[in-house]
N, C-alpha and C. Protein backbone atom coordinates (compact mmCIF):
# COMPACT_ATOMS: atom_id res chain seq x y z
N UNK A 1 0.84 -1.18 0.00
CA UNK A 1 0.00 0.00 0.00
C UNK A 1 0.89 1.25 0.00
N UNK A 2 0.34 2.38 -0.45
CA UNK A 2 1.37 3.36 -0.80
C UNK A 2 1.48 4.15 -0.05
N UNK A 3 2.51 4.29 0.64
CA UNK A 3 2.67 5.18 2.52
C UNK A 3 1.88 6.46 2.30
N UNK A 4 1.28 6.96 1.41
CA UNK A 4 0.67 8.42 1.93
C UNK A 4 -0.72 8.07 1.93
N UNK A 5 -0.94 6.66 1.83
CA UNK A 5 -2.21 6.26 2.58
C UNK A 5 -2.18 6.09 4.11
N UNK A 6 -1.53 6.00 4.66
CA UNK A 6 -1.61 5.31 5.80
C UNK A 6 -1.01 6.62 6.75
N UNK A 7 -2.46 6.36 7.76
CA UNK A 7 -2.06 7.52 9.15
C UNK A 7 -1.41 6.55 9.90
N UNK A 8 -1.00 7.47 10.53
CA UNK A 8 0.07 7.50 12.05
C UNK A 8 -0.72 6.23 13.07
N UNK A 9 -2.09 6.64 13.02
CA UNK A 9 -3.27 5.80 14.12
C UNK A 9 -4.61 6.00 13.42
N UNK A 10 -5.53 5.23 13.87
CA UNK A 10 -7.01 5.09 13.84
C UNK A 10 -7.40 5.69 15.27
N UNK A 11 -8.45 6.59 15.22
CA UNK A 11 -9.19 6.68 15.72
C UNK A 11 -10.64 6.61 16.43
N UNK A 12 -11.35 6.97 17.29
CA UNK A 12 -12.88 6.66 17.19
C UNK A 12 -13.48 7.74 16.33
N UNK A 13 -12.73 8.90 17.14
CA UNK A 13 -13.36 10.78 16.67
C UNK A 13 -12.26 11.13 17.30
N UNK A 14 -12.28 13.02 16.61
CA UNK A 14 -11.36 13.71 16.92
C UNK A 14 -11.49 14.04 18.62
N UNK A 15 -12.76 13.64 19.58
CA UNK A 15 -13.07 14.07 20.82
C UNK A 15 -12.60 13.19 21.62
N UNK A 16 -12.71 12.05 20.91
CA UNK A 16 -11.21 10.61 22.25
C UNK A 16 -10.22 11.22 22.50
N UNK A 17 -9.77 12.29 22.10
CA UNK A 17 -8.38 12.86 22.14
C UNK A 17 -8.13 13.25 23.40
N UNK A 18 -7.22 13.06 24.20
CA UNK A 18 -6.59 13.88 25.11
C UNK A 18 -6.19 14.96 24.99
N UNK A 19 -6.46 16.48 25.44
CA UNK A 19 -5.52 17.25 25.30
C UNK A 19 -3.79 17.21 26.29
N UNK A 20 -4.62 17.10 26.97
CA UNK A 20 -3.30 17.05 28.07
C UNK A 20 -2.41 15.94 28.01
N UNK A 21 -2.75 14.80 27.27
CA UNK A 21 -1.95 13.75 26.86
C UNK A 21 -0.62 14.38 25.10
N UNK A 22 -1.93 14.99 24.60
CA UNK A 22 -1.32 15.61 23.45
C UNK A 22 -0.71 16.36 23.91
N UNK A 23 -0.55 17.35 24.38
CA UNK A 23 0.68 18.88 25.12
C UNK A 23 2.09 17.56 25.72
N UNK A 24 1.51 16.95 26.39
CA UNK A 24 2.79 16.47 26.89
C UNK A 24 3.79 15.32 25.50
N UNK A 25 2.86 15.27 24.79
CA UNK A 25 3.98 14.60 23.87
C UNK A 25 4.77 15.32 22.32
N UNK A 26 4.20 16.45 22.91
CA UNK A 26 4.64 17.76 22.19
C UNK A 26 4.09 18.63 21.21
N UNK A 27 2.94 18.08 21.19
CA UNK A 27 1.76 18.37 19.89
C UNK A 27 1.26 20.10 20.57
N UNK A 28 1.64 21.05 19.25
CA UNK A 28 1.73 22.22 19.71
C UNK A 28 0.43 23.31 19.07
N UNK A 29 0.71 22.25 17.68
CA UNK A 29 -0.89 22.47 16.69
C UNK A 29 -1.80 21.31 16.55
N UNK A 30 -2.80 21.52 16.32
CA UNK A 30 -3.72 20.63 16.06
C UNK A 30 -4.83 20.81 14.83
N UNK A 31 -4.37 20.63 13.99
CA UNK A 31 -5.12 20.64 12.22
C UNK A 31 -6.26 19.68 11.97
N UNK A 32 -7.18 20.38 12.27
CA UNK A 32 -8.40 19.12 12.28
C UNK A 32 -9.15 19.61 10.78
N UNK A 33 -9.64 18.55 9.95
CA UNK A 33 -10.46 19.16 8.97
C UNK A 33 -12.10 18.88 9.51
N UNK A 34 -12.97 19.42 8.95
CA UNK A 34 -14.21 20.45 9.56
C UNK A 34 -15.23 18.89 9.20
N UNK A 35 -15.50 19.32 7.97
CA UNK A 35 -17.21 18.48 7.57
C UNK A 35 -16.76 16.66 8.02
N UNK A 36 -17.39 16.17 9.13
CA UNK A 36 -17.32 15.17 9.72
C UNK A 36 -16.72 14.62 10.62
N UNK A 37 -15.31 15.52 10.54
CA UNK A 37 -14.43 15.15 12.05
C UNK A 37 -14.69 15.97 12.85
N UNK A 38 -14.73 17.48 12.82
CA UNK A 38 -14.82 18.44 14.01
C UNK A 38 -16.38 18.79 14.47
N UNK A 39 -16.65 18.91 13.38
CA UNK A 39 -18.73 18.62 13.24
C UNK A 39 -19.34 18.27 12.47
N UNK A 40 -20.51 17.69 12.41
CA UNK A 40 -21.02 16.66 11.10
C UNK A 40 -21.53 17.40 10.18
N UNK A 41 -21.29 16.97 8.60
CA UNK A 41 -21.56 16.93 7.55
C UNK A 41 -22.88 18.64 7.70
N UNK A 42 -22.39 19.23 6.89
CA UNK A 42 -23.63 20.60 6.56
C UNK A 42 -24.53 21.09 7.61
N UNK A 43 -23.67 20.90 9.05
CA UNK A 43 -23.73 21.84 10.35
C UNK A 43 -23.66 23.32 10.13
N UNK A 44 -24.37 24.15 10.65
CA UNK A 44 -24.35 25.37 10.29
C UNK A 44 -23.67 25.96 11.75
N UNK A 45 -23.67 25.30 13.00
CA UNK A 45 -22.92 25.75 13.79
C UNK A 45 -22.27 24.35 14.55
N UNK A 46 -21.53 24.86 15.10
CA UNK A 46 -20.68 24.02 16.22
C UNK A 46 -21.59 23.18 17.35
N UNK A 47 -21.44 22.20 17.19
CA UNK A 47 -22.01 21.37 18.32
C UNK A 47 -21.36 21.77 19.98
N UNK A 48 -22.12 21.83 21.23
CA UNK A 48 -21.20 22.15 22.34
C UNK A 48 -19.89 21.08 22.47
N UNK A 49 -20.18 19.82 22.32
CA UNK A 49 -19.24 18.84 22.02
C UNK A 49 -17.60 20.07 21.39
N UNK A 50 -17.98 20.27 20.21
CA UNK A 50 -17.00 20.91 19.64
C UNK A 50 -16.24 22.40 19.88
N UNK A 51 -17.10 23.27 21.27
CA UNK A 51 -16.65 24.06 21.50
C UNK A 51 -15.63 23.54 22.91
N UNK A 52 -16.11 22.76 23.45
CA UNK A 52 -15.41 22.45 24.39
C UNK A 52 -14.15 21.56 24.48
N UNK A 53 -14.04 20.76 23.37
CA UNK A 53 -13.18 20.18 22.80
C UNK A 53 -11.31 21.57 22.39
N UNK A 54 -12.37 22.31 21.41
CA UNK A 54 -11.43 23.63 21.40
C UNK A 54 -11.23 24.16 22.90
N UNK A 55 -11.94 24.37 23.28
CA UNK A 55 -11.50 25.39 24.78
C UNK A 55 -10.28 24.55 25.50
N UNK A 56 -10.79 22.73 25.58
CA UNK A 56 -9.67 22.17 25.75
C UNK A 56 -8.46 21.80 25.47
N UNK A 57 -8.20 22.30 24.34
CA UNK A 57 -6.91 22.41 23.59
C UNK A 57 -6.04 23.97 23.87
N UNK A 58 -7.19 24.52 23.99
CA UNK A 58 -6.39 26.39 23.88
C UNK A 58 -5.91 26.09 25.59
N UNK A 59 -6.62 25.50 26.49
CA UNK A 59 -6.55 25.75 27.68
C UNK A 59 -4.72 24.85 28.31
N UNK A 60 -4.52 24.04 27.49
CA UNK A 60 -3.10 23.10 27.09
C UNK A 60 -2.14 23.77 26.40
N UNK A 61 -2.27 24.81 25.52
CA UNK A 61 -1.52 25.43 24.95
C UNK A 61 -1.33 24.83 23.62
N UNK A 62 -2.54 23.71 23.43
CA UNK A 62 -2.80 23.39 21.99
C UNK A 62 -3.36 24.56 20.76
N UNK A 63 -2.77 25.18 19.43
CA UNK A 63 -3.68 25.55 18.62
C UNK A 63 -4.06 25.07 17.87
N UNK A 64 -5.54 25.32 17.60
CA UNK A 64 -6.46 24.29 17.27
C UNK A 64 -7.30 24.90 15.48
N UNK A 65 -6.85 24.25 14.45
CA UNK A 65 -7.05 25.05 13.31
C UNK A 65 -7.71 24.74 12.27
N UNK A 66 -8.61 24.81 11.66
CA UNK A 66 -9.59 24.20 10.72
C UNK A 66 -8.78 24.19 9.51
N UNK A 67 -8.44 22.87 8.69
CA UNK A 67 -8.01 22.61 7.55
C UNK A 67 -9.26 22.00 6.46
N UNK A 68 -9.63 22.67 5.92
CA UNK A 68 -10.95 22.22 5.05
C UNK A 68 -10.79 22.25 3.66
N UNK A 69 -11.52 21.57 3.05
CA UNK A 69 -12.09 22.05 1.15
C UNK A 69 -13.31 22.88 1.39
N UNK A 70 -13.89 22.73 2.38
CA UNK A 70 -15.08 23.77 1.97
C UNK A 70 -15.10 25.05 1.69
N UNK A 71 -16.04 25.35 1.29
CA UNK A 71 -16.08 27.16 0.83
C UNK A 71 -15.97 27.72 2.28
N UNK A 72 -14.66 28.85 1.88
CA UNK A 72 -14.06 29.83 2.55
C UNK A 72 -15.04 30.28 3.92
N UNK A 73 -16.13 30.93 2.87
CA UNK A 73 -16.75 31.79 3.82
C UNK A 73 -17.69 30.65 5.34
N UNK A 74 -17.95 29.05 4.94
CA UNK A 74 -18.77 28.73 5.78
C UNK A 74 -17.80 28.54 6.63
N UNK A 75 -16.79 27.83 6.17
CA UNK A 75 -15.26 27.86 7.19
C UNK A 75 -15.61 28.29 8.09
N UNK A 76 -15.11 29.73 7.36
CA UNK A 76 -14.91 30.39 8.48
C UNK A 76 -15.44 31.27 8.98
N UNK A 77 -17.00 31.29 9.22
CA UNK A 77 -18.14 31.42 10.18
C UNK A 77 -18.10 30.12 11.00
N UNK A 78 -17.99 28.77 11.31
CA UNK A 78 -17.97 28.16 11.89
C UNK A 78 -16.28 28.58 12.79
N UNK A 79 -15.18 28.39 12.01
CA UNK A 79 -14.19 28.77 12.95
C UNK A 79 -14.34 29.90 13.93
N UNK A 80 -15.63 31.08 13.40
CA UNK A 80 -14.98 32.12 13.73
C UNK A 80 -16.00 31.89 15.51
N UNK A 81 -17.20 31.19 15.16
CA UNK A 81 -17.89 30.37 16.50
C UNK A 81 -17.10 29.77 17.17
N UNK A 82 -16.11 29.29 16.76
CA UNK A 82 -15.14 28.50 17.79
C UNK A 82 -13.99 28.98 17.97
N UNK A 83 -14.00 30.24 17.33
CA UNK A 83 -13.33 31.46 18.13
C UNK A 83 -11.24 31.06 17.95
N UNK A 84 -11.67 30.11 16.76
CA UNK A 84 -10.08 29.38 15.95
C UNK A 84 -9.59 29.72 14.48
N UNK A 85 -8.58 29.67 13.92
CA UNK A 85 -8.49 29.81 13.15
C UNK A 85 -8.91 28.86 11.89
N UNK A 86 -9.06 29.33 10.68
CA UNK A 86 -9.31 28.29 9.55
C UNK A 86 -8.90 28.61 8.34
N UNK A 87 -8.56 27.55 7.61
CA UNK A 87 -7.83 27.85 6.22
C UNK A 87 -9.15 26.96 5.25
N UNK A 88 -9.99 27.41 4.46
CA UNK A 88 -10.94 26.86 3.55
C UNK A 88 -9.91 26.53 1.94
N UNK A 89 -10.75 25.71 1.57
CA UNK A 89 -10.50 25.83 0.00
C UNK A 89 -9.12 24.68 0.00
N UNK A 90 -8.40 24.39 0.66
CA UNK A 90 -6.92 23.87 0.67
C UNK A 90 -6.67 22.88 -0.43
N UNK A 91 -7.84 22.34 -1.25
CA UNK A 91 -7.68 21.38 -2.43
C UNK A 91 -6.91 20.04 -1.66
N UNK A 92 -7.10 19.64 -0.69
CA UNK A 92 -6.63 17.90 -0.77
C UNK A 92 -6.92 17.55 -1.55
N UNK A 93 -6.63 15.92 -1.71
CA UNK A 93 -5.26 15.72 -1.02
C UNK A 93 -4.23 16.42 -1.46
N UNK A 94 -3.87 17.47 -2.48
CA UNK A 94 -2.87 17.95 -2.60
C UNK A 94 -2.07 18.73 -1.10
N UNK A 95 -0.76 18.67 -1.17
CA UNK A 95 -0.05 18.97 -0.25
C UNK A 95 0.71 20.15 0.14
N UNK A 96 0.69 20.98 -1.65
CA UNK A 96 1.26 21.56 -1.30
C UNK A 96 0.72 23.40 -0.41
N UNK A 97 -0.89 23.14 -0.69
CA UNK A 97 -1.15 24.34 0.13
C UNK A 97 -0.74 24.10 1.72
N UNK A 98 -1.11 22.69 2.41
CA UNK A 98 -0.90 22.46 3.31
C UNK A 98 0.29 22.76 4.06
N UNK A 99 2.25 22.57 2.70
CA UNK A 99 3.02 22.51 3.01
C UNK A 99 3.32 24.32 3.27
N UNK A 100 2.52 24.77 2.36
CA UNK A 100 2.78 26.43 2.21
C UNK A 100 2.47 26.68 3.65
N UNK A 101 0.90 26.66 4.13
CA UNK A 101 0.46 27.16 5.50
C UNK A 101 1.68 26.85 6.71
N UNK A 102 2.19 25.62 6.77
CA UNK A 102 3.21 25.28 7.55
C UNK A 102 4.54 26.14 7.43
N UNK A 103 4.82 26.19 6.49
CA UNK A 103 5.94 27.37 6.22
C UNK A 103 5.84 28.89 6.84
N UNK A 104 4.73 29.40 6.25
CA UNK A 104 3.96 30.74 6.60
C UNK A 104 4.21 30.82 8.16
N UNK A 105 3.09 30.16 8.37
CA UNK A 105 3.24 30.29 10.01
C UNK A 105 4.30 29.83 10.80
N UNK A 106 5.28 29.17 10.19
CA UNK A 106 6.41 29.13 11.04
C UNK A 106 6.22 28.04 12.18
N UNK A 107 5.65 27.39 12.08
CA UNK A 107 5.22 25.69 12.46
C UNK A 107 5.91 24.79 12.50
N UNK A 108 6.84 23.79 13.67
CA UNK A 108 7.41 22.60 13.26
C UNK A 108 6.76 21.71 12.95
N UNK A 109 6.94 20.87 12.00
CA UNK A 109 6.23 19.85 11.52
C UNK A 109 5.86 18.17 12.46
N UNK A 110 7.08 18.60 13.17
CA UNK A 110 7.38 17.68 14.55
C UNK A 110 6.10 17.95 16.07
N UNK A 111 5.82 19.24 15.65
CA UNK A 111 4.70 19.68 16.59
C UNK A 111 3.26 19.35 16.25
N UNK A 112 3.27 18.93 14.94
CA UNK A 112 1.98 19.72 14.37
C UNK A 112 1.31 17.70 14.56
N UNK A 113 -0.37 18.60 14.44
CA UNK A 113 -0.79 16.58 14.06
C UNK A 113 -2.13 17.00 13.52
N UNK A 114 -2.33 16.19 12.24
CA UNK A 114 -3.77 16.49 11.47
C UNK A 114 -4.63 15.47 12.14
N UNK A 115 -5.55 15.72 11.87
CA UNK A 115 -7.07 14.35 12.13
C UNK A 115 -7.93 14.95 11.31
N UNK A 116 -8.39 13.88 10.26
CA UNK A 116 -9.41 13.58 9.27
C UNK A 116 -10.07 12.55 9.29
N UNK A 117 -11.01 12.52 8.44
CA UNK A 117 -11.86 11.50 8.34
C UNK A 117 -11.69 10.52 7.23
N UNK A 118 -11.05 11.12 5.80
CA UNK A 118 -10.64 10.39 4.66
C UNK A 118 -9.67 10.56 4.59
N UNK A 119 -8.97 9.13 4.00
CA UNK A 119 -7.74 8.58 3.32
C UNK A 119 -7.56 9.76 2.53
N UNK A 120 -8.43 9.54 1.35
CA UNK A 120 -8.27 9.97 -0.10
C UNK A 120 -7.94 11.38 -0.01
N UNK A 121 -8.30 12.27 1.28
CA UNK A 121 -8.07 13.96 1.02
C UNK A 121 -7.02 13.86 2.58
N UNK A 122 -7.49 13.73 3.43
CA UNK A 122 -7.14 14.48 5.05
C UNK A 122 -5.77 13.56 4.96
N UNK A 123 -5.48 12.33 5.03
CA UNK A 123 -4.52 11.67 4.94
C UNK A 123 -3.61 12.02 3.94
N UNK A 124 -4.01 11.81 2.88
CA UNK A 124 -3.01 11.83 1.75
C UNK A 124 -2.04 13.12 1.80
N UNK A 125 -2.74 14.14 2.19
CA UNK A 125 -2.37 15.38 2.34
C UNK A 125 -1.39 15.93 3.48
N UNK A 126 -1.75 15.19 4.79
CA UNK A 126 -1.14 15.42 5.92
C UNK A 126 0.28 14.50 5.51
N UNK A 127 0.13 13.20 4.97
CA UNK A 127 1.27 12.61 4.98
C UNK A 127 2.47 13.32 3.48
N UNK A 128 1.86 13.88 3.10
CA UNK A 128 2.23 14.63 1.69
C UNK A 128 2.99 15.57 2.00
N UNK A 129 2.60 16.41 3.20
CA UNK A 129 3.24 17.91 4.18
C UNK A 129 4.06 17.18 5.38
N UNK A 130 4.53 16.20 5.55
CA UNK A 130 5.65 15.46 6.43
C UNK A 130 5.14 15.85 7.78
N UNK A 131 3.21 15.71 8.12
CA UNK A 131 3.18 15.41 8.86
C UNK A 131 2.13 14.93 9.69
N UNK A 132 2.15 14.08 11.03
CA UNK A 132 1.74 12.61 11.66
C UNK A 132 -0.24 13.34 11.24
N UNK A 133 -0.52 12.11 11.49
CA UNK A 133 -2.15 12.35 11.09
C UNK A 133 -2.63 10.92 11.31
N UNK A 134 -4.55 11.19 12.13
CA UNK A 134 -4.65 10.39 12.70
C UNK A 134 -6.41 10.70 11.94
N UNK A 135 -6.49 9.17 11.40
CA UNK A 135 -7.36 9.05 10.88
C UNK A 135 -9.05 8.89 11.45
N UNK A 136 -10.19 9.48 11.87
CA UNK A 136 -11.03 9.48 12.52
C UNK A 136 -12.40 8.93 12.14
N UNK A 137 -13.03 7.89 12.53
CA UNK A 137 -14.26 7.96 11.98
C UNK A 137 -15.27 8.82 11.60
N UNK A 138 -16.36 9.00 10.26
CA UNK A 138 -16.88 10.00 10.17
C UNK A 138 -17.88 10.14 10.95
N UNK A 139 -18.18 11.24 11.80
CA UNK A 139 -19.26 12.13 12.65
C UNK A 139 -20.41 11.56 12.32
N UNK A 140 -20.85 11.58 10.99
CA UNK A 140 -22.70 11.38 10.82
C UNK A 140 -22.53 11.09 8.93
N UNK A 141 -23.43 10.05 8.91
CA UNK A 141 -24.14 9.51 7.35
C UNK A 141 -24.17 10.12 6.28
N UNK A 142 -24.54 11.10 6.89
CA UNK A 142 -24.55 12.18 5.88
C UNK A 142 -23.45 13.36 5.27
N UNK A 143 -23.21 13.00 3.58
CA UNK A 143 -22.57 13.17 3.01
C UNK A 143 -22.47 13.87 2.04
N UNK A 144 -22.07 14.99 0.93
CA UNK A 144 -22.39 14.90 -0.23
C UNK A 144 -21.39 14.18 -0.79
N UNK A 145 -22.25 13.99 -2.70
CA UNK A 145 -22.22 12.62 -3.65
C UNK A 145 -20.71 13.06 -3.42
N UNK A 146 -19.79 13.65 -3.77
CA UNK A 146 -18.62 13.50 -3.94
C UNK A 146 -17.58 12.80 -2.81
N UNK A 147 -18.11 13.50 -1.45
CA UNK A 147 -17.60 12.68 -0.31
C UNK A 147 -17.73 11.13 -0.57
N UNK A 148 -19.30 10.71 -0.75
CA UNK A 148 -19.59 9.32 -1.10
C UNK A 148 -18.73 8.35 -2.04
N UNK A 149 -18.55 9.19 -2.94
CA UNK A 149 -17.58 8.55 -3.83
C UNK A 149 -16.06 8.10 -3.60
N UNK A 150 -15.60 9.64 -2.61
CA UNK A 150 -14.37 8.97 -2.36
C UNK A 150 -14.09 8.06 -0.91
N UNK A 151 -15.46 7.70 -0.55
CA UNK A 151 -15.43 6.37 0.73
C UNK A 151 -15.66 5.52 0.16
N UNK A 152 -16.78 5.40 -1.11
CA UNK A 152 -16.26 3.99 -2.25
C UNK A 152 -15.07 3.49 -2.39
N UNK A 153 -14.52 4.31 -3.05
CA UNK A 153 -12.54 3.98 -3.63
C UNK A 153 -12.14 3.88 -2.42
N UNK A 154 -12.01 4.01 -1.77
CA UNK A 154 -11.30 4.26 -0.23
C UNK A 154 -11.61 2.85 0.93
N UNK A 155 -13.03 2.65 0.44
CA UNK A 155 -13.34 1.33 1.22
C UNK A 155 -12.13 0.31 1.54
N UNK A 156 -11.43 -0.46 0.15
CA UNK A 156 -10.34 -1.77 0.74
C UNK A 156 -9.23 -0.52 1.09
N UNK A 157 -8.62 0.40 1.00
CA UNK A 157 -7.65 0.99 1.65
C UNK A 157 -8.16 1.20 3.29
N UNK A 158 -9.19 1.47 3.49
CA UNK A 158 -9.47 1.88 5.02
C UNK A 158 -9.42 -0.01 5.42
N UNK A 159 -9.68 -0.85 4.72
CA UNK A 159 -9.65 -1.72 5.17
C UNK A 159 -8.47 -3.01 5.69
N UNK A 160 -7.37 -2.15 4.65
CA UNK A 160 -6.26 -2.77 4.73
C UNK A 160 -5.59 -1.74 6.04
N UNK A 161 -5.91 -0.72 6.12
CA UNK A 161 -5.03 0.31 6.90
C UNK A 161 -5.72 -0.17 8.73
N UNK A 162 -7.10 -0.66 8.53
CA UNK A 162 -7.68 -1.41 9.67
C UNK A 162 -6.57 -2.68 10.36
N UNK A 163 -6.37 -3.06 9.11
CA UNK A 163 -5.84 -4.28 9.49
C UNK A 163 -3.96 -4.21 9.88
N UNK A 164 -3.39 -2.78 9.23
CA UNK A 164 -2.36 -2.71 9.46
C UNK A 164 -2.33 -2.26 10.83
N UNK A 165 -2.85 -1.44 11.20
CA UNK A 165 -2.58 -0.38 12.39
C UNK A 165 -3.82 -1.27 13.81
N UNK A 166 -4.25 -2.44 13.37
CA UNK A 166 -4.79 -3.04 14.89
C UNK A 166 -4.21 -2.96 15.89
N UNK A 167 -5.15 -2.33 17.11
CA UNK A 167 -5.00 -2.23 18.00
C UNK A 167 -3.32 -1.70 18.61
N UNK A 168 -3.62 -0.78 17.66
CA UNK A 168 -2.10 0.14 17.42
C UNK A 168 -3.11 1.45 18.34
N UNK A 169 -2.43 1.86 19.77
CA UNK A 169 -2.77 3.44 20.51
C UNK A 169 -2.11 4.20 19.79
N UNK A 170 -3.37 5.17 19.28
CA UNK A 170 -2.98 6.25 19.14
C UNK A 170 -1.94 7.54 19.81
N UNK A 171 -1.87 7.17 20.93
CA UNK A 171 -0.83 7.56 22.04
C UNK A 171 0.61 6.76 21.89
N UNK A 172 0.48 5.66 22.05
CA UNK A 172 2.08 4.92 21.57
C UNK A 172 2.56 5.56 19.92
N UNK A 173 1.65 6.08 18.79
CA UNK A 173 2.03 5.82 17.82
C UNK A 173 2.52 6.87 17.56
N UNK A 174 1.93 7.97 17.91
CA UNK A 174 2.62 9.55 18.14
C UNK A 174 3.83 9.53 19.24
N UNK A 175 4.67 8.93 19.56
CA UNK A 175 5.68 8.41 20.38
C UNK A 175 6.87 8.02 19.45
N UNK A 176 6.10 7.05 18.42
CA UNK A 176 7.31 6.65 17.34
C UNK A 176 8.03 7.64 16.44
């Protein structure tokens, strides 16, 4: 399988997360993409789940930053509710806007950790920008057709990447 499939760890959701487990293993950013990992699919606002999740990261000295394809502007009316930053539009899986934002801001790559929901964009992309990313189940069913399509193609890769990374902690794996 071709390594820029494969995250770092599997996850349940981006909310199993520890913050305070993450600060101590040096994770300084936290790059979550929006439609299904941070809140479900064509949410018009933030679930409390998801504000408190952020508060718990800022409160660690985690920053906590929306990496999306969606249009700009819903971005970032939802970021701007969760009172975080967000970058819309980024075209995954391509890498190299991702690699640009990292540059810009002056970011170690050693600090930083994505969580997505798809191989085909959040993965490919994080592993594309040299860095760790932790793959999350999606939030809720609901999808549009294009999302759908790329969890089709994606099906035996999530399935082989199941089988690589069993009962692999997400905590040990950000360690390696």
């Amino acid at each position: 399988m071709n390594s820029r499939n494969v995250p770092t760890a599997i996850i349940q959701d981006v909310f199993s997360l520890d913050p305070n487990v993450l600060a101590s293993l040096g994770i300084r950013v936290l790059l979550m993409d929006l439609d299904n990992t941070l809140v479900p699919y064509g949410m018009g606002t933030p679930e409390p789940r998801a504000k408190e999740f952020v508060a718990s990261l800022k409160a660690v000295g985690i920053l906590p930053v929306i990496c999306s394809n969606g249009l700009s502007h819903r971005v970032a009316g939802l970021a701007e509710e969760l009172g975080i930053e967000a970058h819309g539009f980024l075209r995954k899986p391509c890498s190299g806007p991702l690699r640009r934002l990292i540059v810009e801001k002056g970011w170690k790559p050693a600090e930083i950790l994505f969580v997505g929901d798809q191989i085909q964009t959040d993965v490919r992309a994080a592993n594309g920008a040299g860095i760790r990313v932790l793959l999350s189940e999606p939030l809720w069913p609901k999808e549009p057709i294009w999302t759908k399509l790329n969890r089709f193609f994606e099906k035996t890769k999530r399935k082989k990447v199941n089988l690589m990374l069993k009962g692999k902690d997400w905590k040990e794996a950000l360690t390696q």
